[in-house]
Structure formats: structure tokens, C-alpha cells
N, C-alpha and C. Protein backbone atom coordinates (compact mmCIF):
# COMPACT_ATOMS: atom_id res chain seq x y z
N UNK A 1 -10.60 9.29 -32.95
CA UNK A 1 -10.21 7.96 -32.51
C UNK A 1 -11.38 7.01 -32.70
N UNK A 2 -11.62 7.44 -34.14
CA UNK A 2 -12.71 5.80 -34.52
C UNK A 2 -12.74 4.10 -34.19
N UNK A 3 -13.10 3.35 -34.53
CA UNK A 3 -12.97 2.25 -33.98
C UNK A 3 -12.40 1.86 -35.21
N UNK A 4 -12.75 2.40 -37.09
CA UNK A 4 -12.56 2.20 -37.92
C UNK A 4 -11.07 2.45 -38.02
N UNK A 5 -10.84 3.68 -37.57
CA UNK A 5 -9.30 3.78 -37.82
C UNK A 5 -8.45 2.86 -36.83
N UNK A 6 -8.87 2.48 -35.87
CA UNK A 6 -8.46 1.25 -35.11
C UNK A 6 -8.01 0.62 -36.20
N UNK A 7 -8.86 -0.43 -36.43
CA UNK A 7 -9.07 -1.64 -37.72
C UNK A 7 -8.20 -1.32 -38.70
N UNK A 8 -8.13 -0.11 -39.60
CA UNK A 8 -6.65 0.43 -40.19
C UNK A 8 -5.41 -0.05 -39.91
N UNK A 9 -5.27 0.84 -38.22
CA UNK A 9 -3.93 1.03 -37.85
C UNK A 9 -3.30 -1.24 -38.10
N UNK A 10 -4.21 -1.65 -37.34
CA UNK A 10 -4.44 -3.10 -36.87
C UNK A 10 -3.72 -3.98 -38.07
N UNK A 11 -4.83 -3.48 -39.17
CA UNK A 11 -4.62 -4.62 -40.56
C UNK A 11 -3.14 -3.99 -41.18
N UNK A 12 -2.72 -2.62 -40.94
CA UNK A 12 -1.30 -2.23 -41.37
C UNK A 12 -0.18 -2.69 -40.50
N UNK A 13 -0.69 -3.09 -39.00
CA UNK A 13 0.58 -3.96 -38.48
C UNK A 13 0.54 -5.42 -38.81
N UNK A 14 -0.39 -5.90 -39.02
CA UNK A 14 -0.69 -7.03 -39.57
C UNK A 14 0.47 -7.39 -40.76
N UNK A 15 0.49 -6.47 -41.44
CA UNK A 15 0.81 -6.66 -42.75
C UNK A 15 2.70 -6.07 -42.61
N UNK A 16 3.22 -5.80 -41.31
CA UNK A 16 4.32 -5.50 -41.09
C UNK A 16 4.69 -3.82 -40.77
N UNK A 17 3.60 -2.99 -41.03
CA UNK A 17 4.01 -1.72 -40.94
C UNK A 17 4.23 -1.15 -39.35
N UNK A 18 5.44 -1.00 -39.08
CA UNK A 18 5.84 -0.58 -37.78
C UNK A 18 5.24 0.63 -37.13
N UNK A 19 5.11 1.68 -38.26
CA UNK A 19 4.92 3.02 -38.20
C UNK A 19 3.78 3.02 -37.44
N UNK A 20 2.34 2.31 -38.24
CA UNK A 20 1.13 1.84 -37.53
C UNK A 20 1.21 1.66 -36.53
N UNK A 21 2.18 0.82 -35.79
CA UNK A 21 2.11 0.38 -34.20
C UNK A 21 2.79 1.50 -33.40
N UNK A 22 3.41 2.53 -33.86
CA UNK A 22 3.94 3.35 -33.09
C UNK A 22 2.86 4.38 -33.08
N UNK A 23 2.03 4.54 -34.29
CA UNK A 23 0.84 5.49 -34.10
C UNK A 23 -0.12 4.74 -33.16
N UNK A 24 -0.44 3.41 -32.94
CA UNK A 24 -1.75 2.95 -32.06
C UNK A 24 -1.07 3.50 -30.33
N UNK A 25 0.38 2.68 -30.33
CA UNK A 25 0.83 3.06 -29.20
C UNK A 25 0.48 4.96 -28.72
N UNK A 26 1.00 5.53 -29.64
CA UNK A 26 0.53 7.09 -29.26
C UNK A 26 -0.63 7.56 -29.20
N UNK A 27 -1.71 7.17 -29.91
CA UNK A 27 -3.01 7.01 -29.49
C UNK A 27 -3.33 6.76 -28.40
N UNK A 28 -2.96 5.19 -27.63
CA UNK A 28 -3.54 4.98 -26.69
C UNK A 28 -2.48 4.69 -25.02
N UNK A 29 -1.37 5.37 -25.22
CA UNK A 29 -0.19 5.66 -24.36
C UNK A 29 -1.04 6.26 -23.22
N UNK A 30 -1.20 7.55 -23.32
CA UNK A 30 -1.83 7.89 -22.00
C UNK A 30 -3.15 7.42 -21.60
N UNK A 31 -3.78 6.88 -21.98
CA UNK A 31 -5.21 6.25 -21.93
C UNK A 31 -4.54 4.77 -20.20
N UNK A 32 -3.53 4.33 -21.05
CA UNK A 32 -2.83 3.14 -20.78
C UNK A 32 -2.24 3.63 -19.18
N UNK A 33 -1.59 4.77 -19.10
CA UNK A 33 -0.71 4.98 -18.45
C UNK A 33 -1.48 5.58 -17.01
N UNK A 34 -2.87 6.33 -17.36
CA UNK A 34 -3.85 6.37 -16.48
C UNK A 34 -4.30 5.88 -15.82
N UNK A 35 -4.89 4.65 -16.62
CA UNK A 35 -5.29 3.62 -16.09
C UNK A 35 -4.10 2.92 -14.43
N UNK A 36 -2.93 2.70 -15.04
CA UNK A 36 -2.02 1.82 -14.42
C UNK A 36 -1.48 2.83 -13.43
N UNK A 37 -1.10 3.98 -13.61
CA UNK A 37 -1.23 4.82 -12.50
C UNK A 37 -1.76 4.65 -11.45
N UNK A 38 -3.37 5.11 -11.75
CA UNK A 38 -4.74 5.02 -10.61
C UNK A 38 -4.57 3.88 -9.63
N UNK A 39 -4.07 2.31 -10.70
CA UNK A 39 -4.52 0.67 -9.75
C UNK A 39 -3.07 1.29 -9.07
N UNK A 40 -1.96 1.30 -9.55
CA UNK A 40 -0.83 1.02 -9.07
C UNK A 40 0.14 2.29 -7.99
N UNK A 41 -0.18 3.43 -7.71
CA UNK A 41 0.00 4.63 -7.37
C UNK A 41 1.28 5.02 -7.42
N UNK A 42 2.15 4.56 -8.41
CA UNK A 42 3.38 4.32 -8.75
C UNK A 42 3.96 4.93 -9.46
N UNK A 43 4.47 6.37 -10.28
CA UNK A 43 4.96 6.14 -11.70
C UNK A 43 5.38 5.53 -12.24
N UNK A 44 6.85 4.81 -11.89
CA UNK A 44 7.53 3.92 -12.28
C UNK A 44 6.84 2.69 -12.66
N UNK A 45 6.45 2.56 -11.33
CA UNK A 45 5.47 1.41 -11.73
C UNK A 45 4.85 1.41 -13.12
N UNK A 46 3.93 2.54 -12.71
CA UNK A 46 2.94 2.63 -13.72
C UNK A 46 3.77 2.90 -15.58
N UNK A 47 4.82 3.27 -15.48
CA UNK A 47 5.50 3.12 -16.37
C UNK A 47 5.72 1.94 -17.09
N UNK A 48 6.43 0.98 -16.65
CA UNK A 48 6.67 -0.28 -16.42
C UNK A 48 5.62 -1.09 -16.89
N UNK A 49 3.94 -1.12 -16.53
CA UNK A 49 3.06 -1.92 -16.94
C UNK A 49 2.40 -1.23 -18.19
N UNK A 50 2.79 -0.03 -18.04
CA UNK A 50 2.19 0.92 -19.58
C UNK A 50 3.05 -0.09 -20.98
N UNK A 51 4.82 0.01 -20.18
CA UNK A 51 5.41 -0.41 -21.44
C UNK A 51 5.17 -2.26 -21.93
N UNK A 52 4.67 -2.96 -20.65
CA UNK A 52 4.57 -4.33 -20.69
C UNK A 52 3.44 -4.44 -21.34
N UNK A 53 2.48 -3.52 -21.29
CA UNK A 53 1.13 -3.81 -21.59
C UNK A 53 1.01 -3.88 -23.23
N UNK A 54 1.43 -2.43 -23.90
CA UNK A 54 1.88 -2.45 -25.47
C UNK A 54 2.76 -3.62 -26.03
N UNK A 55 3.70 -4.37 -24.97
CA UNK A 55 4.04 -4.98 -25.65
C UNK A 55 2.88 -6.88 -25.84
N UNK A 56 2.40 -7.19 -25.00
CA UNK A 56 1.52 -8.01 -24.80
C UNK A 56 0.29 -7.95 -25.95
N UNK A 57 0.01 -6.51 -26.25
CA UNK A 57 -1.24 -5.89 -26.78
C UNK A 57 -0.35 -6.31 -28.14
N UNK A 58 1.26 -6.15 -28.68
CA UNK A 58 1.72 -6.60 -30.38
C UNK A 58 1.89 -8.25 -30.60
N UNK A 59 2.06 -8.62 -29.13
CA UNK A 59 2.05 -9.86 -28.82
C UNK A 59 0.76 -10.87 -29.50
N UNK A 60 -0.26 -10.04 -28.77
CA UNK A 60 -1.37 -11.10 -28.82
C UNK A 60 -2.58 -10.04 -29.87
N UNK A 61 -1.98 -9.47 -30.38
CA UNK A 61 -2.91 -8.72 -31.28
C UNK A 61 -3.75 -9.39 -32.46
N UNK A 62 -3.38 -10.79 -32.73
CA UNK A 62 -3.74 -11.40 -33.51
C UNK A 62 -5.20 -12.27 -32.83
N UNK A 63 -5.39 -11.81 -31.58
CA UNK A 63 -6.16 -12.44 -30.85
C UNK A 63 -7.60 -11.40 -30.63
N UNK A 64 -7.30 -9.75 -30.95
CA UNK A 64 -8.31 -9.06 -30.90
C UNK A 64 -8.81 -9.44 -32.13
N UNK A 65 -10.62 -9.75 -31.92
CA UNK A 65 -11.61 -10.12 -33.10
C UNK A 65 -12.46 -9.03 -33.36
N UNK A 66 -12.38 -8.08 -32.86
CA UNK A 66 -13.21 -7.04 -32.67
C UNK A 66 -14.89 -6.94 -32.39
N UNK A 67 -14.72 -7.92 -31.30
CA UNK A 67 -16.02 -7.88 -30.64
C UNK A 67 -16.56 -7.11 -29.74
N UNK A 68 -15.17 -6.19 -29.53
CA UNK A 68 -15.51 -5.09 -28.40
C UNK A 68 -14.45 -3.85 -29.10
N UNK A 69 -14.44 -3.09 -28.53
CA UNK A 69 -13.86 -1.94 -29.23
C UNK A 69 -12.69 -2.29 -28.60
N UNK A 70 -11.39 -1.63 -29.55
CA UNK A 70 -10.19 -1.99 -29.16
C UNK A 70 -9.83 -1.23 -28.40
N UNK A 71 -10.39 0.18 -27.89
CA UNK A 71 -9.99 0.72 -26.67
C UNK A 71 -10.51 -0.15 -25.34
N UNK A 72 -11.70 -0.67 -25.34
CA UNK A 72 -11.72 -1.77 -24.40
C UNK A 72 -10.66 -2.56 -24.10
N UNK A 73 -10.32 -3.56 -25.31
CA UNK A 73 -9.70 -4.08 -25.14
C UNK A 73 -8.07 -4.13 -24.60
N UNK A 74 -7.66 -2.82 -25.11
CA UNK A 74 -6.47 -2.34 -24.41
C UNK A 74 -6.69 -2.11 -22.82
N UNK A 75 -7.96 -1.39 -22.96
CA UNK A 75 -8.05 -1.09 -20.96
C UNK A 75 -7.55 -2.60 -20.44
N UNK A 76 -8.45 -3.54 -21.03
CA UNK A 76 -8.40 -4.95 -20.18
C UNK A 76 -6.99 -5.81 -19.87
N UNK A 77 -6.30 -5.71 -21.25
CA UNK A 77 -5.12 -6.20 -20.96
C UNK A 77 -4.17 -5.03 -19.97
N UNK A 78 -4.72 -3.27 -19.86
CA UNK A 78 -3.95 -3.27 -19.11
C UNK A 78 -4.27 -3.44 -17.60
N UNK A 79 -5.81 -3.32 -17.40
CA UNK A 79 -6.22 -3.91 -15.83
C UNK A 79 -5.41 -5.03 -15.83
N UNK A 80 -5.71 -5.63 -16.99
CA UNK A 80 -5.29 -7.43 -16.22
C UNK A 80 -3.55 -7.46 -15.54
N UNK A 81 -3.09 -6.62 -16.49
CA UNK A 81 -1.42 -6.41 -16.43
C UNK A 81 -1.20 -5.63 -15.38
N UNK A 82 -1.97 -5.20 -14.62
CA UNK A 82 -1.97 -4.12 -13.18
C UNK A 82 -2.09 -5.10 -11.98
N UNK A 83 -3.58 -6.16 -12.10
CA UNK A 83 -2.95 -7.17 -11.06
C UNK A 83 -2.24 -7.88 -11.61
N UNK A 84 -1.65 -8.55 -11.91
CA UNK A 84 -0.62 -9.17 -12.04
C UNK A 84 0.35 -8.51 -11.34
N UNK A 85 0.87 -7.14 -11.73
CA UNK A 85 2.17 -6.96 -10.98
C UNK A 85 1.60 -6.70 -9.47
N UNK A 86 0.51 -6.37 -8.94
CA UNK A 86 0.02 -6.17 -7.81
C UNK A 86 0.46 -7.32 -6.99
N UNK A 87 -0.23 -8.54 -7.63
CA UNK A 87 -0.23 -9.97 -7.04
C UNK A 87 1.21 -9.95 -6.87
N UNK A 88 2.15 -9.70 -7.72
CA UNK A 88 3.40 -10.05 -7.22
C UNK A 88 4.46 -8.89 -6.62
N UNK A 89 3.63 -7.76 -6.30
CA UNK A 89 3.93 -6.88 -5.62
C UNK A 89 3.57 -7.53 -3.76
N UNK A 90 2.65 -8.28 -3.72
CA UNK A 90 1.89 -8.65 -2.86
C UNK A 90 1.91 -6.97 -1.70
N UNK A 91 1.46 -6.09 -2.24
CA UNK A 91 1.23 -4.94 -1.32
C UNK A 91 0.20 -4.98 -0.61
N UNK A 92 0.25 -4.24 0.42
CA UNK A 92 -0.62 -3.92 1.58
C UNK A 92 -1.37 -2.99 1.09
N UNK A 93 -2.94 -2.57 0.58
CA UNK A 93 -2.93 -1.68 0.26
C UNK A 93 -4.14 -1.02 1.60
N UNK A 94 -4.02 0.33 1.80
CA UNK A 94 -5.04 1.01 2.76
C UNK A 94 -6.16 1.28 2.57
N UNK A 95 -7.29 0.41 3.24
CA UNK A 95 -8.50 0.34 2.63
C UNK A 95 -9.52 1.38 3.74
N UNK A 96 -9.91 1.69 3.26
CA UNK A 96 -11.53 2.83 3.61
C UNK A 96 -12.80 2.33 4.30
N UNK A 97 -12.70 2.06 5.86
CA UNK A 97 -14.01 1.60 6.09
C UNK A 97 -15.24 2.21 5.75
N UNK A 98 -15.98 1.34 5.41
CA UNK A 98 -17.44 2.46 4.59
C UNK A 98 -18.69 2.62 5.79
N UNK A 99 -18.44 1.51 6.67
CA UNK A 99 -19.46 1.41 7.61
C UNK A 99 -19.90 2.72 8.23
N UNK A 100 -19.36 3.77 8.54
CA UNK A 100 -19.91 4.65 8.90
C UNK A 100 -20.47 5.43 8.39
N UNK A 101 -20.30 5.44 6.93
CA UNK A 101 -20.90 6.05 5.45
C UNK A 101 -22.67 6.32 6.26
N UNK A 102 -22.71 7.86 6.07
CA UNK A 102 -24.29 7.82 5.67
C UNK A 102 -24.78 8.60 4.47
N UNK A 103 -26.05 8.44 4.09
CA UNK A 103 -26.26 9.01 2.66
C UNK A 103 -26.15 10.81 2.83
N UNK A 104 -26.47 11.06 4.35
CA UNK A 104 -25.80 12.92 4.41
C UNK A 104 -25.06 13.02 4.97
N UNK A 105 -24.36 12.79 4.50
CA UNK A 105 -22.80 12.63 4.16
C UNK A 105 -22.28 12.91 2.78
N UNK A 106 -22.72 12.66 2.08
CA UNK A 106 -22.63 12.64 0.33
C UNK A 106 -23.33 14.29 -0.06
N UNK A 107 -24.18 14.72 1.02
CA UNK A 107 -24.75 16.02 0.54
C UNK A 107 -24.14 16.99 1.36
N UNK A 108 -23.60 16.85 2.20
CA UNK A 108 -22.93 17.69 3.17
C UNK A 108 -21.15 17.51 1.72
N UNK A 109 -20.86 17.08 1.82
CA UNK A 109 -19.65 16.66 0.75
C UNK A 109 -20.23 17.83 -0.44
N UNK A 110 -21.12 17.40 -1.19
CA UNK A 110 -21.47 18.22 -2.81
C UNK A 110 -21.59 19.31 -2.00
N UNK A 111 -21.91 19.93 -0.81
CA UNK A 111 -22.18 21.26 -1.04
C UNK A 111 -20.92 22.12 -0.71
N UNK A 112 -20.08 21.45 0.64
CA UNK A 112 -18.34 21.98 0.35
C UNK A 112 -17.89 21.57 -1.07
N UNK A 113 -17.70 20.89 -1.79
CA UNK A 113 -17.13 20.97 -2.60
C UNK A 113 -17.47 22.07 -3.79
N UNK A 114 -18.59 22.53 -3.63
CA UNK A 114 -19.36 23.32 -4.57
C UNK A 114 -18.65 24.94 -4.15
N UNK A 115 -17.85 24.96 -2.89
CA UNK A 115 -17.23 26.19 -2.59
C UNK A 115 -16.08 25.91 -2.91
N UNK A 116 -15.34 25.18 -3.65
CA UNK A 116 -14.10 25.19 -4.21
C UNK A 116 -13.75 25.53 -5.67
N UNK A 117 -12.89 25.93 -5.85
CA UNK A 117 -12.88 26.41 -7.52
C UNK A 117 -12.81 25.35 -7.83
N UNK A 118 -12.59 24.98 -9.40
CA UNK A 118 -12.60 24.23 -10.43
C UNK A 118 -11.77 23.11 -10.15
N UNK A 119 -10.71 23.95 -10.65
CA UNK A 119 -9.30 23.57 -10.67
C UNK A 119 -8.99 22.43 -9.35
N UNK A 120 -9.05 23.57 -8.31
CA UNK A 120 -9.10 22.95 -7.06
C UNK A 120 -9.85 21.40 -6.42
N UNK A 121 -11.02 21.64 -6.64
CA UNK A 121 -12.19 20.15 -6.76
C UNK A 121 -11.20 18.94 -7.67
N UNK A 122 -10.83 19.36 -9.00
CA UNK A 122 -10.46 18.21 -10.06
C UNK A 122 -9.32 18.05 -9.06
N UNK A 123 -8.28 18.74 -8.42
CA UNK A 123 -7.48 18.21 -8.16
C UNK A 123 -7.22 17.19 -6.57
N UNK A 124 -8.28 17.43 -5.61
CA UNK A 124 -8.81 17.40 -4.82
C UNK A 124 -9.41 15.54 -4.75
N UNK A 125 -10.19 15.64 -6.08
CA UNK A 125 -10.55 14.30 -6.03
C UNK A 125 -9.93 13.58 -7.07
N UNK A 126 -8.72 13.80 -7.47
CA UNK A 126 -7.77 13.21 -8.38
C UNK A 126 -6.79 12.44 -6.93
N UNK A 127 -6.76 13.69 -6.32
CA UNK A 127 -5.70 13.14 -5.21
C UNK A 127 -6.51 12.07 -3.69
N UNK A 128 -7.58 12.36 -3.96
CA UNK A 128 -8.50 11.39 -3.09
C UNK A 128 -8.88 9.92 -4.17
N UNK A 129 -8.69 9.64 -5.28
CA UNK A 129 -9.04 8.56 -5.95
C UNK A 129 -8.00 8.04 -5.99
N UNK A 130 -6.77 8.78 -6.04
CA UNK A 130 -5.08 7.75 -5.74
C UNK A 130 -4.93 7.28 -4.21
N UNK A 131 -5.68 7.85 -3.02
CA UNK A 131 -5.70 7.20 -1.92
C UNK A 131 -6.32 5.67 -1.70
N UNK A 132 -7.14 5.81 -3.02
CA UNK A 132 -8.32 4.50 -2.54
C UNK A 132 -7.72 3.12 -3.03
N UNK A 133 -7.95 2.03 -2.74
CA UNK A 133 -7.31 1.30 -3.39
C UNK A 133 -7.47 0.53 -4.63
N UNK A 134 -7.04 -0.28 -5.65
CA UNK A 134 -6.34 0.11 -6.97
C UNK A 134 -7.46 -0.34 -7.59
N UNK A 135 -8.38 -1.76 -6.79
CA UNK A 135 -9.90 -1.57 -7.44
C UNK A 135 -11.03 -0.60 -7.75
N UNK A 136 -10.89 0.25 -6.79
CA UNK A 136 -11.82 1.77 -6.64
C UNK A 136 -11.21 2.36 -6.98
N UNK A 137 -9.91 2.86 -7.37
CA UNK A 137 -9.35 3.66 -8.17
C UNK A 137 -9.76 3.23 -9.74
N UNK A 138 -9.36 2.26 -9.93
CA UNK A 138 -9.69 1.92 -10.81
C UNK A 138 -11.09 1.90 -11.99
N UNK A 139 -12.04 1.89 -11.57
CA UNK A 139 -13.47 1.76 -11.68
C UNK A 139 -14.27 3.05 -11.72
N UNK A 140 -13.15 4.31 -10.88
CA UNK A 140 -13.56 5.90 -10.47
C UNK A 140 -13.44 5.85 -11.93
N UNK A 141 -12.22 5.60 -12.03
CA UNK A 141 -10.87 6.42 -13.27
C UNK A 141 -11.95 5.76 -14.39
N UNK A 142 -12.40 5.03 -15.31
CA UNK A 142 -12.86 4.23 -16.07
C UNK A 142 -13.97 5.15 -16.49
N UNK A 143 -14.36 4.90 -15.07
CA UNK A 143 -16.37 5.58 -15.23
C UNK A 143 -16.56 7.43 -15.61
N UNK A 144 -16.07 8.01 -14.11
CA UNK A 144 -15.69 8.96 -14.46
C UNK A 144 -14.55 9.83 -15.43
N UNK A 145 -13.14 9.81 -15.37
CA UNK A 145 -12.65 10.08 -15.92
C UNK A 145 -12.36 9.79 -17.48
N UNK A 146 -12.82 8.31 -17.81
CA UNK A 146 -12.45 7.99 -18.90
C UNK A 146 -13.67 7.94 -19.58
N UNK A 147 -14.80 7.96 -18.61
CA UNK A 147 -16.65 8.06 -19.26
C UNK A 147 -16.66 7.09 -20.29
N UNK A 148 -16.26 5.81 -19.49
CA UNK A 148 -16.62 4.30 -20.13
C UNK A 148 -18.20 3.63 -19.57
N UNK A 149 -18.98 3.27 -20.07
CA UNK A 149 -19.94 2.84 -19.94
C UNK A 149 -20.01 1.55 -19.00
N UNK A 150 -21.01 1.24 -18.07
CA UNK A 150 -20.30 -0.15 -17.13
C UNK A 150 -20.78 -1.15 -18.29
N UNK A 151 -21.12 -1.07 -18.94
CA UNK A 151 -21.41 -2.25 -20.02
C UNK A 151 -19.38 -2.32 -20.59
N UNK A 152 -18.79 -1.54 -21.09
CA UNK A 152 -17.84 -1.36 -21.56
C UNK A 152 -16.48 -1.51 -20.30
N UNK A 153 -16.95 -1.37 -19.00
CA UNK A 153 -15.90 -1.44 -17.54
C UNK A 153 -16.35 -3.01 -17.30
N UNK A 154 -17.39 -4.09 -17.79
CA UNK A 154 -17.36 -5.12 -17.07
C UNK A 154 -16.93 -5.72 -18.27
N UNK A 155 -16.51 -5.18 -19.31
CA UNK A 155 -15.72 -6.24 -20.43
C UNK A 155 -14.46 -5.72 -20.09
N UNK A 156 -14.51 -5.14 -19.38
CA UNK A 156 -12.96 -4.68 -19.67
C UNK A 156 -12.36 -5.75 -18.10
N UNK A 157 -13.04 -5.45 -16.97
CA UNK A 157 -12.85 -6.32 -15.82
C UNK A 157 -13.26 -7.71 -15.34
N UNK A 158 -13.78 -7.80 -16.57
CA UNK A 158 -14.44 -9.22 -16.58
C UNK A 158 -15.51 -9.52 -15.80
N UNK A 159 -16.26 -8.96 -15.22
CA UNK A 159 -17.27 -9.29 -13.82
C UNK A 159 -18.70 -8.27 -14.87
N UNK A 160 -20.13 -8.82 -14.13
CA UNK A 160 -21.37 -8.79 -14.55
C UNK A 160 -21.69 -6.97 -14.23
N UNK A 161 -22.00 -6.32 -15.42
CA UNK A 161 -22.12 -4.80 -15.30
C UNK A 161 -22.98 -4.64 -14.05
N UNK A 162 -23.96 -5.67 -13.48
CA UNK A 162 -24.30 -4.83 -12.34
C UNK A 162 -23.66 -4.88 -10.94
N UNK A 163 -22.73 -5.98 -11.31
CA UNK A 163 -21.71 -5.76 -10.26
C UNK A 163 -20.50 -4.80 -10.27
N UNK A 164 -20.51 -4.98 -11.44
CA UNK A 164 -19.72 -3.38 -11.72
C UNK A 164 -20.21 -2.05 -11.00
N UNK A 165 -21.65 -1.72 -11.05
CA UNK A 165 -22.60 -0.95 -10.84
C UNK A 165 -22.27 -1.11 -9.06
N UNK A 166 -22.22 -2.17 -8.65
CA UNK A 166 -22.49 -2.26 -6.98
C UNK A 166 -21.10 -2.21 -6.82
N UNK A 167 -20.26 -2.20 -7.22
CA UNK A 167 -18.20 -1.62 -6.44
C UNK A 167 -18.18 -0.59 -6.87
N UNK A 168 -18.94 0.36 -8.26
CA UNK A 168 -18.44 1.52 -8.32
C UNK A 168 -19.19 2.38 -7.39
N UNK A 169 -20.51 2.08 -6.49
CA UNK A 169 -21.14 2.92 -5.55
C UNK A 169 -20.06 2.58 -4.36
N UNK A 170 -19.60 1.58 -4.08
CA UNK A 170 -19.36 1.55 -3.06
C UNK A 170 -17.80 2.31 -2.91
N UNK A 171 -17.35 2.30 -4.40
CA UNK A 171 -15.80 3.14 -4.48
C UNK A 171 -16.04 4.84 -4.28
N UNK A 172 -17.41 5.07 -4.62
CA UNK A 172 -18.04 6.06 -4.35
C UNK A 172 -18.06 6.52 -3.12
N UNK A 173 -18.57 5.95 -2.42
CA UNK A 173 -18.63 6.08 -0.58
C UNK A 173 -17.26 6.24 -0.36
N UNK A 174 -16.32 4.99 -0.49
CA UNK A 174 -15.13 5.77 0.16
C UNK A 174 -14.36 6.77 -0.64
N UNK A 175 -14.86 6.86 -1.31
CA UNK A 175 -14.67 8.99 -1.70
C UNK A 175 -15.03 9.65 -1.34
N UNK A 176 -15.99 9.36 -0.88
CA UNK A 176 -16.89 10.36 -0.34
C UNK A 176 -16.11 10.48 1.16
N UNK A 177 -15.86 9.08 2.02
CA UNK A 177 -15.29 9.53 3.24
C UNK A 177 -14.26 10.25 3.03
N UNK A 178 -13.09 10.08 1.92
CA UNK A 178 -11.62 10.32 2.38
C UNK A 178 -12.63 11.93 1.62
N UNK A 179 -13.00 12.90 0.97
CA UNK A 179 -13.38 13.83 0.74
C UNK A 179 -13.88 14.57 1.89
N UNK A 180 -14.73 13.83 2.50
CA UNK A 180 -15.30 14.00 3.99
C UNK A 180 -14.27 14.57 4.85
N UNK A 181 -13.08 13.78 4.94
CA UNK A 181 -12.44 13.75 6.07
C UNK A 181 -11.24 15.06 5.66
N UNK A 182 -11.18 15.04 4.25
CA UNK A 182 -10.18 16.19 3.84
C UNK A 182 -11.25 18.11 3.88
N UNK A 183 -12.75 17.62 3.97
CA UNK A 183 -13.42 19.19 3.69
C UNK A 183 -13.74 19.42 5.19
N UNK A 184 -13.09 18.70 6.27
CA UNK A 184 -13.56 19.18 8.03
C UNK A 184 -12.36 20.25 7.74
N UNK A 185 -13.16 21.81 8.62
CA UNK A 185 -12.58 22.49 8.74
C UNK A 185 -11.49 22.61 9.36
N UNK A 186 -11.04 21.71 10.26
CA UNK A 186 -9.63 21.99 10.91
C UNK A 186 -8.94 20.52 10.06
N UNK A 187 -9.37 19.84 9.16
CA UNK A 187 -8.56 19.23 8.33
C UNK A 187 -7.98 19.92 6.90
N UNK A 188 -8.97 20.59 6.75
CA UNK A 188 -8.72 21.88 5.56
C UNK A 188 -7.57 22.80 6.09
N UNK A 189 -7.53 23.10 6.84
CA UNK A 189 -5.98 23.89 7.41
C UNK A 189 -4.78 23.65 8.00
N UNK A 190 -5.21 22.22 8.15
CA UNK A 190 -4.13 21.65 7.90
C UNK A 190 -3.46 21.22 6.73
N UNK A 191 -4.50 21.08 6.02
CA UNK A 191 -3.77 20.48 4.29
C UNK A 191 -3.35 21.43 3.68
N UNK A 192 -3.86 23.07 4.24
CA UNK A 192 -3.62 24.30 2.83
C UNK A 192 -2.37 24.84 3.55
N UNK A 193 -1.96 24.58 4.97
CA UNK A 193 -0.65 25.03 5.73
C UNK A 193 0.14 24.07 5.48
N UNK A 194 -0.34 23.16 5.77
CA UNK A 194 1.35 22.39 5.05
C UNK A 194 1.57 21.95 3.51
């Protein structure tokens, strides 16, 4: 998934070839659908802005100059296309006080988690990053999961990489709590019994 074969697929829809746009779409479908997932905790939802987003992205494709990589650029139109339906979702979403956050806290955390299998951990903090809300989900999913660079997450969100840098620590912390609060031992048996 070069940037070159980007530019390919691009100049062949340009020129009318459909096929091209059904290959970029499959390329970058689940990339898309991740993303809108994480902000939106929805499938449907997240369905819905996956399919709005591709279409916006054939829409205004004449508008990517390639000043940033076009996987950027897809992230952005689909963040941008995530609030939007948010804003007019106008949801409540459940936010994570951090204030009680201390830094051992974060080491007490790595070392339970270090007694969990693999499998278990990925799934663990897959299901603790859909609790958080759709900005810190968002920014987890990017950095970690998608191992976008914050130079590459503040073009995509529009805001200054070191502010990028200061919401993704702080999306950090409340992972760390809701992780916290899921590795107390009588919260652990409750989650593996029911």
C-alpha cells in the first residue's frame, strides 16, 4: 500500500475507471471502518459513516493534492465525518475522571497486565478504548493501533502535533483508569463470571 500506487489508483479514477475506485475503497474499507467504529461505538453507525465517508472521499477527490499521504487524508475526512454525525447525534458520551490518576498507577497496571495472555490483554484494551470517549478512542486507535505518527494524527485532526501529544497522554490515563478498575481483583471476577 504505496503512496505511489495511491496516485495510480487516483489518476485511473480520474480518467473514469470505476474498477480503480472499488480497489482504493477495498484498500482502505477497514482502515475507514476502524477508525469510525472507535469515535462512534456503533456498528451501524460506524457503517453508515464508513459508507458516507467513500462517498465524500469520490466526491471531493479532485481536491486531494498530495501533500499528505492519501491514507491521511482518508483518516481526516473520516474523523471529520465522525463528528459530524456525533454533533448531530448530540450524544451524551461517559467521560473518565483523570484526577485521581497517579503515575503508580500506570506501573501497578503494566505489571497485571503482563499476567494476562496475549490474546486476552489485546482484547482487554480493545474493549477498554471503546469505553473511552470518541476523542480518546480515537487518537488510542490512530497512534497505537494504526501506528500513525502524531505528525501524521495532527493532519489528520487538524490541531498542533504537540497537542496531539498532550490528549493522547491524557487518553492514556483514562486507560489506564478504566484498565485499573477492570484488573482489581474482585472486579476481575466479576467480569470472568459473568
Amino acid at each position: 500500500m504505496t503512496t505511489n500506487d495511491d496516485q495510480i489508483l487516483i489518476n485511473a479514477i480520474h480518467n473514469g475507471n470505476t474498477k480503480a475506485y472499488a480497489q482504493l475503497v477495498n484498500r482502505y474499507k477497514d482502515l475507514v471502518f476502524t477508525l469510525a467504529f472507535r469515535m462512534l461505538k456503533h456498528r451501524e453507525e460506524a457503517e453508515e459513516v464508513a459508507q458516507d465517508t467513500f462517498v465524500k472521499v469520490f466526491r471531493s477527490l479532485d481536491n486531494f493534492k498530495g501533500d499528505s499521504k492519501f491514507s491521511t487524508w482518508i483518516y481526516r475526512v473520516t474523523y471529520n465525518t465522525c463528528l459530524d454525525r456525533i454533533k448531530k447525534n448530540k450524544k451524551h458520551i461517559n467521560d473518565v475522571a483523570i484526577d485521581e490518576f497517579t503515575f503508580n498507577k500506570l506501573d501497578t497496571i503494566d505489571n497485571a497486565l503482563d499476567h494476562l495472555i496475549k490474546e486476552e490483554r489485546h482484547a482487554l484494551i480493545k474493549r477498554c478504548v471503546n469505553m473511552l470517549p470518541e476523542d480518546s478512542s480515537a487518537l488510542l486507535t490512530l497512534f497505537y493501533f494504526e501506528e500513525l505518527s502524531l505528525d501524521e494524527i495532527s493532519s489528520i485532526i487538524n490541531i498542533e502535533a504537540n497537542t496531539v501529544k498532550v490528549k493522547l497522554f491524557r487518553a492514556r490515563k483514562k486507560l489506564a483508569i478504566l484498565l485499573e478498575q477492570y484488573l482489581k481483583p474482585e472486579n476481575r471476577l466479576k467480569h470472568e463470571s459473568g
